[in-house]
PDB file of N, CA and C in Angstrom:
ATOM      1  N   UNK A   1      52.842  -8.504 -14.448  1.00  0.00           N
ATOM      2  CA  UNK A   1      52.316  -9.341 -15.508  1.00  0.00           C
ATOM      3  C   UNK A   1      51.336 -10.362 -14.908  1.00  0.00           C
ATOM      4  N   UNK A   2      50.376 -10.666 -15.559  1.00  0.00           N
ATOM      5  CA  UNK A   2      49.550 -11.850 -15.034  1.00  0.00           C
ATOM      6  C   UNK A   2      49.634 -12.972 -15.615  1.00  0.00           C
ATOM      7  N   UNK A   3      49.396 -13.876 -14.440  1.00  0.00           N
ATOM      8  CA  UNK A   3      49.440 -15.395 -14.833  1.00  0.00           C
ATOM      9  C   UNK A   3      48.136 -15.902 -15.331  1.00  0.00           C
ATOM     10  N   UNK A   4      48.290 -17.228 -15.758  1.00  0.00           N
ATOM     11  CA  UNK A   4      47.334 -17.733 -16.238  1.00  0.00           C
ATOM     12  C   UNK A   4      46.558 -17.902 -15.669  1.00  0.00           C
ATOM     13  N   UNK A   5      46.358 -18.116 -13.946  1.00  0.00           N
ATOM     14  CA  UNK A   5      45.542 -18.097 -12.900  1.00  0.00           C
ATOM     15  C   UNK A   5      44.315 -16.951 -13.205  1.00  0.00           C
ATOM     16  N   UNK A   6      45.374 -15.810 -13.338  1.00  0.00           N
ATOM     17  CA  UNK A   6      44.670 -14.436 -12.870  1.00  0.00           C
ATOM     18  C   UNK A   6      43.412 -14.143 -14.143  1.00  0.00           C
ATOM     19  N   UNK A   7      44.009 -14.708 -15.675  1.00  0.00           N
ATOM     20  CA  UNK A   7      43.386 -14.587 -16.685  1.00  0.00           C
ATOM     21  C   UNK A   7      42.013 -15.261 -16.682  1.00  0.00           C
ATOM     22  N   UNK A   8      42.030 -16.826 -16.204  1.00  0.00           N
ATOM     23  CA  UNK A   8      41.559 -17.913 -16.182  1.00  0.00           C
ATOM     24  C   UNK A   8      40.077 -17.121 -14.963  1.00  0.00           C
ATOM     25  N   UNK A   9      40.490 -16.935 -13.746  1.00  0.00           N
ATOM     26  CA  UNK A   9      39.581 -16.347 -12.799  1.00  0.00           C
ATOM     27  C   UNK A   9      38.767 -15.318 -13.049  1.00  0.00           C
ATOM     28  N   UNK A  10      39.438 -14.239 -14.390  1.00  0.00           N
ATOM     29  CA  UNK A  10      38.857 -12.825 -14.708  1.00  0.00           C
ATOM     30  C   UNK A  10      38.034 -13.140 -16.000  1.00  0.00           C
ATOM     31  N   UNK A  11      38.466 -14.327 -16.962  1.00  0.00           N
ATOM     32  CA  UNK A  11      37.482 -14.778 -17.607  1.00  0.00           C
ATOM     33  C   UNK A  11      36.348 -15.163 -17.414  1.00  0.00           C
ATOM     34  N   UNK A  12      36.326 -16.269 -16.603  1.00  0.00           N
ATOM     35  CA  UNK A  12      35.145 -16.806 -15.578  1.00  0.00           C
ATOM     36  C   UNK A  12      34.229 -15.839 -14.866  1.00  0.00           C
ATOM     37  N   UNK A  13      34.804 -14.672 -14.182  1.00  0.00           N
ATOM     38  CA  UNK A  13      34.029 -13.757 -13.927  1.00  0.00           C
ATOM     39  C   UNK A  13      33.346 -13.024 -15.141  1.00  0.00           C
ATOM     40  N   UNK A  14      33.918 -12.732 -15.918  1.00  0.00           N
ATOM     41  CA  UNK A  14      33.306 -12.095 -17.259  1.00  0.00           C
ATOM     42  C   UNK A  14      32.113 -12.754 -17.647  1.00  0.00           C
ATOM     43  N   UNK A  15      32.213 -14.323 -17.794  1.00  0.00           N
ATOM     44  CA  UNK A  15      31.500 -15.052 -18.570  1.00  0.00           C
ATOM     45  C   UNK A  15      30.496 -15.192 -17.533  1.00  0.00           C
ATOM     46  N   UNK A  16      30.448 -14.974 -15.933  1.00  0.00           N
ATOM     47  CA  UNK A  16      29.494 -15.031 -15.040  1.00  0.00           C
ATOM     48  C   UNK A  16      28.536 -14.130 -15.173  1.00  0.00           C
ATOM     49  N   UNK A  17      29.476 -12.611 -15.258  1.00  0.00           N
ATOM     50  CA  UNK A  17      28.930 -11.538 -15.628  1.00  0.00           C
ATOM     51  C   UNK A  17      27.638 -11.473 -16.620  1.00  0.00           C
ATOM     52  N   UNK A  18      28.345 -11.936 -17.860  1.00  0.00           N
ATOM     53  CA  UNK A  18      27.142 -12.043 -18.878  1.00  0.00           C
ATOM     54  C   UNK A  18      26.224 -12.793 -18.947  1.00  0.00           C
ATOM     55  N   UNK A  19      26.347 -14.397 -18.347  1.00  0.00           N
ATOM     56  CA  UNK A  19      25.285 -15.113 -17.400  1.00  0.00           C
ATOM     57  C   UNK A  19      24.334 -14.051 -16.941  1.00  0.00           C
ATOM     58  N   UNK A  20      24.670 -13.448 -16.209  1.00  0.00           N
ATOM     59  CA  UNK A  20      23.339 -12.998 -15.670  1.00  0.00           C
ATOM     60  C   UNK A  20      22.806 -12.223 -15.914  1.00  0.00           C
ATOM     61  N   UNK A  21      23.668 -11.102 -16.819  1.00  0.00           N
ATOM     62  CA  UNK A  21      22.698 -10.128 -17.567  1.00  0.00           C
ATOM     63  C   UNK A  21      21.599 -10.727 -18.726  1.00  0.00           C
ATOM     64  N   UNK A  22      21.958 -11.982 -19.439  1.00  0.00           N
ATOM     65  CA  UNK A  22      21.558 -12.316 -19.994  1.00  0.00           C
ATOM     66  C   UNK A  22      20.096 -13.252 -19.433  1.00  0.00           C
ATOM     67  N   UNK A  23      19.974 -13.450 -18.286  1.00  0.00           N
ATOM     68  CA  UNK A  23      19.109 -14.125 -17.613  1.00  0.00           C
ATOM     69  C   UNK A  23      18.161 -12.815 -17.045  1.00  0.00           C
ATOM     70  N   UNK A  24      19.141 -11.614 -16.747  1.00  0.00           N
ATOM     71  CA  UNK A  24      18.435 -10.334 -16.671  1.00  0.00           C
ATOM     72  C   UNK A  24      17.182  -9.694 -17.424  1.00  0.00           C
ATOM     73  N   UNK A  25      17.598  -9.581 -18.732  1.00  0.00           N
ATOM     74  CA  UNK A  25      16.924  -9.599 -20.020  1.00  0.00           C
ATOM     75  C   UNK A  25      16.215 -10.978 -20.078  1.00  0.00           C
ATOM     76  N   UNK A  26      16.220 -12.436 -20.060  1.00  0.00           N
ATOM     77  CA  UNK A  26      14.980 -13.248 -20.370  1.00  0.00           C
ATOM     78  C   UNK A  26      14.060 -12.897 -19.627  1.00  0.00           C
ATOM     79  N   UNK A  27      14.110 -12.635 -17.854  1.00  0.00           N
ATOM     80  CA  UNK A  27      13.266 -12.024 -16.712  1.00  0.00           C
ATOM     81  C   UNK A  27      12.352 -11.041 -17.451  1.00  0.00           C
ATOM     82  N   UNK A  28      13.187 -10.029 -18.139  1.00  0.00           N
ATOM     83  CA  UNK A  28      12.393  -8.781 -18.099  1.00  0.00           C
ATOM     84  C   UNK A  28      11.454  -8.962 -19.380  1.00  0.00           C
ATOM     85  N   UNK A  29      12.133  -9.609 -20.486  1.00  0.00           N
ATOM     86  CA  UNK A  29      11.118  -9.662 -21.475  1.00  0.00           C
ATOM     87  C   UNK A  29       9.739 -10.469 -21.031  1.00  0.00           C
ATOM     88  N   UNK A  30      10.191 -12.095 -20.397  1.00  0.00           N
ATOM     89  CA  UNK A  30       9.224 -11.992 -20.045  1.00  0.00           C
ATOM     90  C   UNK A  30       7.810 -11.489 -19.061  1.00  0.00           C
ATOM     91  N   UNK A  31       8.529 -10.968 -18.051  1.00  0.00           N
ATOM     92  CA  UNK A  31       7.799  -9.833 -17.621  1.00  0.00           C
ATOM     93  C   UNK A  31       7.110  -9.249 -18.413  1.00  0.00           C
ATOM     94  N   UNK A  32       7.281  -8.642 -19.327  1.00  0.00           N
ATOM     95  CA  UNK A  32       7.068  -7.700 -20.048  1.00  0.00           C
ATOM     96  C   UNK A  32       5.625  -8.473 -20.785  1.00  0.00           C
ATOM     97  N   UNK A  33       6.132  -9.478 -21.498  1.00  0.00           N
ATOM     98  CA  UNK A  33       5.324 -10.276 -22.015  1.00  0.00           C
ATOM     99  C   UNK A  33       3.875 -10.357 -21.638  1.00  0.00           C
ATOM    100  N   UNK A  34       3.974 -10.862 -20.355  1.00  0.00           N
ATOM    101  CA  UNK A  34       2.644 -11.359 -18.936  1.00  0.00           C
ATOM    102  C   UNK A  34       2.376 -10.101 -18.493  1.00  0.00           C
ATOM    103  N   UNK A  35       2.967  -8.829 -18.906  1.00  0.00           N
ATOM    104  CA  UNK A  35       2.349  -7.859 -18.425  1.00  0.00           C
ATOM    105  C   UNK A  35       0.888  -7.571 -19.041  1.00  0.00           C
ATOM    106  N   UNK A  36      -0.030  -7.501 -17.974  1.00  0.00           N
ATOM    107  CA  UNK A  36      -1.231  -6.769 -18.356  1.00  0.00           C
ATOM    108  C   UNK A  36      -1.564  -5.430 -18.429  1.00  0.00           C
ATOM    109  N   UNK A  37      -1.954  -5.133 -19.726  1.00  0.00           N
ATOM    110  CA  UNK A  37      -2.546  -3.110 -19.790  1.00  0.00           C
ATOM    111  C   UNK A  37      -3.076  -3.026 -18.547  1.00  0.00           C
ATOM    112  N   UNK A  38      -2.839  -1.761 -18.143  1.00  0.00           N
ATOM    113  CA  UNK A  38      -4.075  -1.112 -16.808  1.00  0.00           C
ATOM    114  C   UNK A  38      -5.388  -1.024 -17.791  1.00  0.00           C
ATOM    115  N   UNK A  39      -5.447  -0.538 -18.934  1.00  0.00           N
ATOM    116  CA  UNK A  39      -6.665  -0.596 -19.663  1.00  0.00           C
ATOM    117  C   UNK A  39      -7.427  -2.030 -19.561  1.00  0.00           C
ATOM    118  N   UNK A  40      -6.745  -3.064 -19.298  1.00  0.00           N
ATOM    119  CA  UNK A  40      -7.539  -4.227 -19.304  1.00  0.00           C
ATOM    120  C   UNK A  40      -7.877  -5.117 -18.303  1.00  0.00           C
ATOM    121  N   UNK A  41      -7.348  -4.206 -16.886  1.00  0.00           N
ATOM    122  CA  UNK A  41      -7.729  -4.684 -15.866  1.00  0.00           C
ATOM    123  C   UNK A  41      -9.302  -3.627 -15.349  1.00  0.00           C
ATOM    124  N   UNK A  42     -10.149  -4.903 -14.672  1.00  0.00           N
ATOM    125  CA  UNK A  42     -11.810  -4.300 -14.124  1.00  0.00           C
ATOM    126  C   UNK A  42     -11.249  -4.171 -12.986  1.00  0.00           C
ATOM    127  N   UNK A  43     -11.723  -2.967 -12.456  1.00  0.00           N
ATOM    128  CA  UNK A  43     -11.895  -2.300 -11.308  1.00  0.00           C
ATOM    129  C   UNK A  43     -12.544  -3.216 -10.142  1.00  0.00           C
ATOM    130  N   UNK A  44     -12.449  -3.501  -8.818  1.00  0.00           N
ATOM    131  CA  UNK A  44     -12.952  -4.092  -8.294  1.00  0.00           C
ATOM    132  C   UNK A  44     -13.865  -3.288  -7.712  1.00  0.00           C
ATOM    133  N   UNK A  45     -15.430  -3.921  -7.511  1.00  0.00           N
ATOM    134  CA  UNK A  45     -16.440  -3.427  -6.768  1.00  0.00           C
ATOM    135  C   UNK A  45     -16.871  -4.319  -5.287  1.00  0.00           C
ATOM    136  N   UNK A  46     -16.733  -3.276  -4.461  1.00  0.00           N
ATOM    137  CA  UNK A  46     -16.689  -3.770  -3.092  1.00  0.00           C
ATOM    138  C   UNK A  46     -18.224  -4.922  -3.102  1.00  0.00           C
ATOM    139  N   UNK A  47     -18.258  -5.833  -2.320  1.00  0.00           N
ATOM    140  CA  UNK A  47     -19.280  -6.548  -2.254  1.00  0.00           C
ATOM    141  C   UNK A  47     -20.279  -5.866  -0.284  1.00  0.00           C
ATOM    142  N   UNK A  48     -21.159  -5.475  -0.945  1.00  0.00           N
ATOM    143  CA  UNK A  48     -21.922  -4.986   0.502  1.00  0.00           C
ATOM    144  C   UNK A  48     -23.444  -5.341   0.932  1.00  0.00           C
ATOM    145  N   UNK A  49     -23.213  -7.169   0.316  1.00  0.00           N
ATOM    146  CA  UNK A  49     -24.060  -7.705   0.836  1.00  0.00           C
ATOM    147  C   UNK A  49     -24.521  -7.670   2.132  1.00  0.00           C
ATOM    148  N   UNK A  50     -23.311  -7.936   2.596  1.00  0.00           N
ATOM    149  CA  UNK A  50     -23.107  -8.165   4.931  1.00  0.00           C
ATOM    150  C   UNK A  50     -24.032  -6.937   5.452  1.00  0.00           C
ATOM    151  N   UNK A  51     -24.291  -6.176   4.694  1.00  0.00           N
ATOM    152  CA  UNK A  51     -24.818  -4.632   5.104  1.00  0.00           C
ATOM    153  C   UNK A  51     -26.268  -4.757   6.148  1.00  0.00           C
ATOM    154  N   UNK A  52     -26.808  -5.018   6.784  1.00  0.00           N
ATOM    155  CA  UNK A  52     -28.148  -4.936   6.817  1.00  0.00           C
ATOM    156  C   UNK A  52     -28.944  -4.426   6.900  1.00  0.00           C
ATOM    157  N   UNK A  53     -28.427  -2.793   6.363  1.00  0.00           N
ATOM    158  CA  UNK A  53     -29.572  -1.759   5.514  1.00  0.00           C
ATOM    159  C   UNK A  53     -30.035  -1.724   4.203  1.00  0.00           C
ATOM    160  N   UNK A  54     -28.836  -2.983   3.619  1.00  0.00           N
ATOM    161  CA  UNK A  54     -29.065  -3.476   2.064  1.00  0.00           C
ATOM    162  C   UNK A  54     -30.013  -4.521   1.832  1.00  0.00           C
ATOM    163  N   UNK A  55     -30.946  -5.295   2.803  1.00  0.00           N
ATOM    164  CA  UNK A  55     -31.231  -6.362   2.285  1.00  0.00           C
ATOM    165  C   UNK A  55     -33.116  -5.750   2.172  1.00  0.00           C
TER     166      UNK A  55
END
């Protein structure tokens, strides 16, 4: 049988448990949020000024 100890400690873990899933999910939504489309990121173009067959 368990004591009130054992209840008291396995609650607390529970309620830790869901702490952090729940902090899991705010992370990811906002992630999600601040995520940018690949459609809306520009491609970077190398800069080849330094060249000095370019100038």
């Amino acid at each position: 049988m368990r004591s009130r100890d054992d209840e008291s400690v396995s609650r607390g873990e529970e309620m830790e448990a869901a702490e952090r899933e729940a902090a899991k999910q705010r992370l990811l939504e906002q992630a999600e949020a601040e995520r940018v489309p690949v459609e809306d990121t520009t491609r970077a173009v190398p800069d080849r000024r330094w060249r000095s067959d370019q100038r």
